[in-house]
Protein backbone atom coordinates (compact mmCIF):
# COMPACT_ATOMS: atom_id res chain seq x y z
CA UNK A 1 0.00 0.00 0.00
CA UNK A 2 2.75 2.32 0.78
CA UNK A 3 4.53 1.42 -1.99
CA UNK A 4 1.80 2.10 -4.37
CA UNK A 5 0.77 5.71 -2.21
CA UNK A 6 4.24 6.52 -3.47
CA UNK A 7 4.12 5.81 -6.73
CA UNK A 8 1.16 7.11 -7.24
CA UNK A 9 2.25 10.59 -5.32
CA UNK A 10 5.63 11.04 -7.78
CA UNK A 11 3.50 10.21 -11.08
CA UNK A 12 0.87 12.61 -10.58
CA UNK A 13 2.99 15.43 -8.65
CA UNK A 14 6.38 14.64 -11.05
CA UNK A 15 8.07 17.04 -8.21
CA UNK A 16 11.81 16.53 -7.49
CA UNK A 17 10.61 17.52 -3.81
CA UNK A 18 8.26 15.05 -3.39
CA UNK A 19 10.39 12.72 -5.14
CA UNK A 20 13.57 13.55 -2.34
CA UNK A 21 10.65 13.07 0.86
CA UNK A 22 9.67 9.46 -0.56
CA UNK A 23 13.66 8.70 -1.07
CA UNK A 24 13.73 9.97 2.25
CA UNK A 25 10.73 7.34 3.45
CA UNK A 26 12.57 4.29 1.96
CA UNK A 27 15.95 5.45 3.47
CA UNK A 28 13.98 6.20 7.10
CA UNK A 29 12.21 2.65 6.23
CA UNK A 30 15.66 1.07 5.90
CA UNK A 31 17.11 2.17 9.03
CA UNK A 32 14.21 1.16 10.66
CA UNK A 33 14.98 -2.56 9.48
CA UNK A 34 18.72 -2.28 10.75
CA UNK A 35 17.69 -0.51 14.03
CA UNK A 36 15.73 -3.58 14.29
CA UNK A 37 17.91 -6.52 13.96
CA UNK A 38 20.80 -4.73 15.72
CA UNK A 39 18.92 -4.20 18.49
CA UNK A 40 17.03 -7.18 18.56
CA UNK A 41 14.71 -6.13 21.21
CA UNK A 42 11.13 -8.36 21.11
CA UNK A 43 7.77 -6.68 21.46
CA UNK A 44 5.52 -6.86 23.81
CA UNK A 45 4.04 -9.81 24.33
CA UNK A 46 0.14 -10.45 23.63
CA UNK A 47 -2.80 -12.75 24.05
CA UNK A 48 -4.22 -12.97 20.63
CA UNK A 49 -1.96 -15.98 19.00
CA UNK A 50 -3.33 -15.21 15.56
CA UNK A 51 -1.42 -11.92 15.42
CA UNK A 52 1.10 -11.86 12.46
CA UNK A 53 4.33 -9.41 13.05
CA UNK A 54 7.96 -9.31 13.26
CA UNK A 55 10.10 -10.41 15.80
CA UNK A 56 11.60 -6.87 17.11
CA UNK A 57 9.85 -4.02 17.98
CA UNK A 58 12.44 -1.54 18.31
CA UNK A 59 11.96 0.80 17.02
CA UNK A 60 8.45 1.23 15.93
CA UNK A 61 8.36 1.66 12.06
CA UNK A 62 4.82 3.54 12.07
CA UNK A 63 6.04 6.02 14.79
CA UNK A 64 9.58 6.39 13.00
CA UNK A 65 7.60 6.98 10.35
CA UNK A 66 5.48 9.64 12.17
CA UNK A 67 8.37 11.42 13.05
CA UNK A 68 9.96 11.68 9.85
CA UNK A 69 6.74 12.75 8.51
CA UNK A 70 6.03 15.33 10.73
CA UNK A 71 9.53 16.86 10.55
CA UNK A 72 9.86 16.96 7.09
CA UNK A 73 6.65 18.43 6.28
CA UNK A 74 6.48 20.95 9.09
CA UNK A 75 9.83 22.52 7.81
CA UNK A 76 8.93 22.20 4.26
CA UNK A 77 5.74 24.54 5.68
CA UNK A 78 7.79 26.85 7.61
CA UNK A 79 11.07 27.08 5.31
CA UNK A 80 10.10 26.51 2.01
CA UNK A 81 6.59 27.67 1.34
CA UNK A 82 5.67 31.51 1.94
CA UNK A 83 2.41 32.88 2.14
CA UNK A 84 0.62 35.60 0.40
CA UNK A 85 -0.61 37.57 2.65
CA UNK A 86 -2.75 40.10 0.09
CA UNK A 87 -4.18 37.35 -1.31
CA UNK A 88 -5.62 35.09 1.92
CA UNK A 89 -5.92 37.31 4.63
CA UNK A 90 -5.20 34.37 7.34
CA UNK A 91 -2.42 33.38 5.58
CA UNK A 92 0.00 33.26 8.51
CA UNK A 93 -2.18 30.88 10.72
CA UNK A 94 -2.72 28.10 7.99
CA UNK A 95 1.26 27.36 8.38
CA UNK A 96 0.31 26.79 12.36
CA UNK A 97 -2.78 24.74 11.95
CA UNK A 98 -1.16 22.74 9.32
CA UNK A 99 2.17 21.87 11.84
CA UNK A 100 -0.76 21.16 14.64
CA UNK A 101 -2.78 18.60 12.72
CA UNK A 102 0.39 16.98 11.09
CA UNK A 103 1.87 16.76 15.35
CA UNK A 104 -1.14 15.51 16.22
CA UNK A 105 -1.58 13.06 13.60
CA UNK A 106 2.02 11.73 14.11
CA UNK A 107 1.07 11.82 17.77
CA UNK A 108 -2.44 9.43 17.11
CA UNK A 109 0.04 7.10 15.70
CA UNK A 110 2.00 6.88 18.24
CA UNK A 111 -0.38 5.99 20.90
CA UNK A 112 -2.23 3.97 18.58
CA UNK A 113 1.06 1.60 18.46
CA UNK A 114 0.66 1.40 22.24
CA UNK A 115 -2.60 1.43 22.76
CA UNK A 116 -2.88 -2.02 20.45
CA UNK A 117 0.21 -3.14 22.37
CA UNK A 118 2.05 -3.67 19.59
CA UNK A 119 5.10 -1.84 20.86
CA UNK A 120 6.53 -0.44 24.46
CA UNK A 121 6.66 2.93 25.25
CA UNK A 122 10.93 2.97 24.65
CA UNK A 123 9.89 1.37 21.36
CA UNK A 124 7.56 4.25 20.35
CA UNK A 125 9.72 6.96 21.96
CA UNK A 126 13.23 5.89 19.99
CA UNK A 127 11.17 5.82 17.19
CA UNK A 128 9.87 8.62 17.35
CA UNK A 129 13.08 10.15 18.28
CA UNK A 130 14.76 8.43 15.38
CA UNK A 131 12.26 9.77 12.39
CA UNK A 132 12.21 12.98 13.76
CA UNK A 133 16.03 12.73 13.54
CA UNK A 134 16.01 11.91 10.22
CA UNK A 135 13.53 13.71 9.00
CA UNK A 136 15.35 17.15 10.03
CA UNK A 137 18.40 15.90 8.94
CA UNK A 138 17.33 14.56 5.27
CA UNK A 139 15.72 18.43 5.09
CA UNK A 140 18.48 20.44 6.18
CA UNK A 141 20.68 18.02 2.91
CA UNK A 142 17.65 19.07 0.53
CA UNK A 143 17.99 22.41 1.46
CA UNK A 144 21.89 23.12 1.58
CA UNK A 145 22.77 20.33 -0.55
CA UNK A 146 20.67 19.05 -3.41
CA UNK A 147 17.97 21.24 -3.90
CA UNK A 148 20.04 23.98 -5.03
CA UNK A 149 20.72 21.58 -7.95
CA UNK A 150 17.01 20.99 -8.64
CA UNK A 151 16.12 23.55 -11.22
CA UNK A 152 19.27 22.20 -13.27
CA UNK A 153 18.10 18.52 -12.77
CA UNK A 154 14.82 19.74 -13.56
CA UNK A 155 16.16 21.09 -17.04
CA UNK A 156 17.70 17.70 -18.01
CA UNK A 157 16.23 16.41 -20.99
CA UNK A 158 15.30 12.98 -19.26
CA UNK A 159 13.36 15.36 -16.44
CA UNK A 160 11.91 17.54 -19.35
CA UNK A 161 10.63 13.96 -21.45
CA UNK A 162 9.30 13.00 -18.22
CA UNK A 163 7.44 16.12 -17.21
CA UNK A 164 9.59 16.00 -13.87
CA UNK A 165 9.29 19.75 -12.59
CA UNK A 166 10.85 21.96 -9.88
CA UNK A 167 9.05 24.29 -7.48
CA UNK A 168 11.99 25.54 -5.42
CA UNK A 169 11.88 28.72 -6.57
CA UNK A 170 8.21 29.51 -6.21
CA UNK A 171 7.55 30.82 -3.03
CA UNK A 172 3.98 29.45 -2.85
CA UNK A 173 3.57 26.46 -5.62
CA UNK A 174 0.22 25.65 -4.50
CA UNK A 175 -0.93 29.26 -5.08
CA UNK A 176 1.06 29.33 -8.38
CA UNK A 177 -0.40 26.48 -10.01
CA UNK A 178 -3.88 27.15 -8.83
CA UNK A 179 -3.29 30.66 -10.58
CA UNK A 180 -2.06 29.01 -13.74
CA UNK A 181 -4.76 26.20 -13.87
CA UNK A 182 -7.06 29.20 -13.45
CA UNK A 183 -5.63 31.30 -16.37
CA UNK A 184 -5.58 28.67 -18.71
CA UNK A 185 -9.10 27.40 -17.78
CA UNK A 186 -10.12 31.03 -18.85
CA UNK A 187 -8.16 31.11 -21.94
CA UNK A 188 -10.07 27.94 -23.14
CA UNK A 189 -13.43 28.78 -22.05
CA UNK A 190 -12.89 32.09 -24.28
CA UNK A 191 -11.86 29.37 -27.32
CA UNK A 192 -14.36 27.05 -26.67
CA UNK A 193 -17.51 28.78 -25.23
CA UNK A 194 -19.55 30.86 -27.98
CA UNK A 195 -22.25 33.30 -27.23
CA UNK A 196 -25.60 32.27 -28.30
């Protein structure tokens, strides 16, 4: 399902961000699976026999996951996109309720791993700990590192065949391509749409 989520995410957003944050999900995913068998630490146990899992529990994938998540997006929100402010008068609270919702989210999943019991609290909290960790630190190498590169990678003729674009630049993308939609929408209403 994840897999497929993923997929589905890069071919219809063909974003070299989005691309780099699901690079970053498989790398965070990866760790996980070494954190795992190096530490070798069982989960809790349960009642239900018929429950299928893996051996270790630590650290929980889901909240590693969570906190890579979480991290990532809320400093794409507050680094990378800016608001304007003429244009949607409560622009500067959206940034804040979307960084709530995504904590508390990432938080839901959390508890929901103990709440089911299929992980300790030390399993949940170093993963936690662990996404968050690489979450920040996969951002701050997009930002100082690689996505400078972005709008030439985006200009490669591979990228260009592909439709593979860059938004780095644009201070609010989702504002940008609503706007553009919008104009060309016009534009082909005027072609299309005669007056009776």
């Amino acid at each position: 399902a994840v897999v497929s989520t993923q997929s589905t995410g890069i071919v219809l957003r063909r974003d070299l961000t989005t691309i780099y944050f699901y690079v970053g999900m498989f790398i965070n995913e990866i760790v996980n699976q070494i954190l795992k068998r190096l530490i070798a630490e069982p989960r809790p146990p349960r009642t239900a026999d018929n429950v299928l899992w893996t051996k270790y529990g630590m650290p929980s994938a889901h909240s590693q996951f969570a906190g890579y998540f979480s991290m990532f997006i809320i400093l794409l929100f507050y680094v990378r996109i800016s608001v304007v402010t003429f244009i949607i008068p409560l622009a500067k609270i959206w940034k804040h309720v979307l960084a709530a919702s995504t904590v508390l989210i990432s938080l839901t999943v959390c508890y929901s791993r103990y709440y089911l019991r299929y992980h300790t609290q030390s399993q949940i909290c170093v993963g936690l700990l662990v996404g968050l960790l690489i979450g920040g630190l996969w951002f701050i190498i997009l930002e100082k590192f690689v996505g400078p590169y972005f709008p030439i990678i985006a200009s490669m003729p591979i990228c260009e065949m592909l439709l593979i674009k860059d938004y780095s630049l644009i201070p609010n993308a989702l504002w940008c391509e609503y706007h553009c939609i919008k104009t060309e929408m016009r534009s082909r209403a005027k072609k299309y749409i005669r007056p009776e």
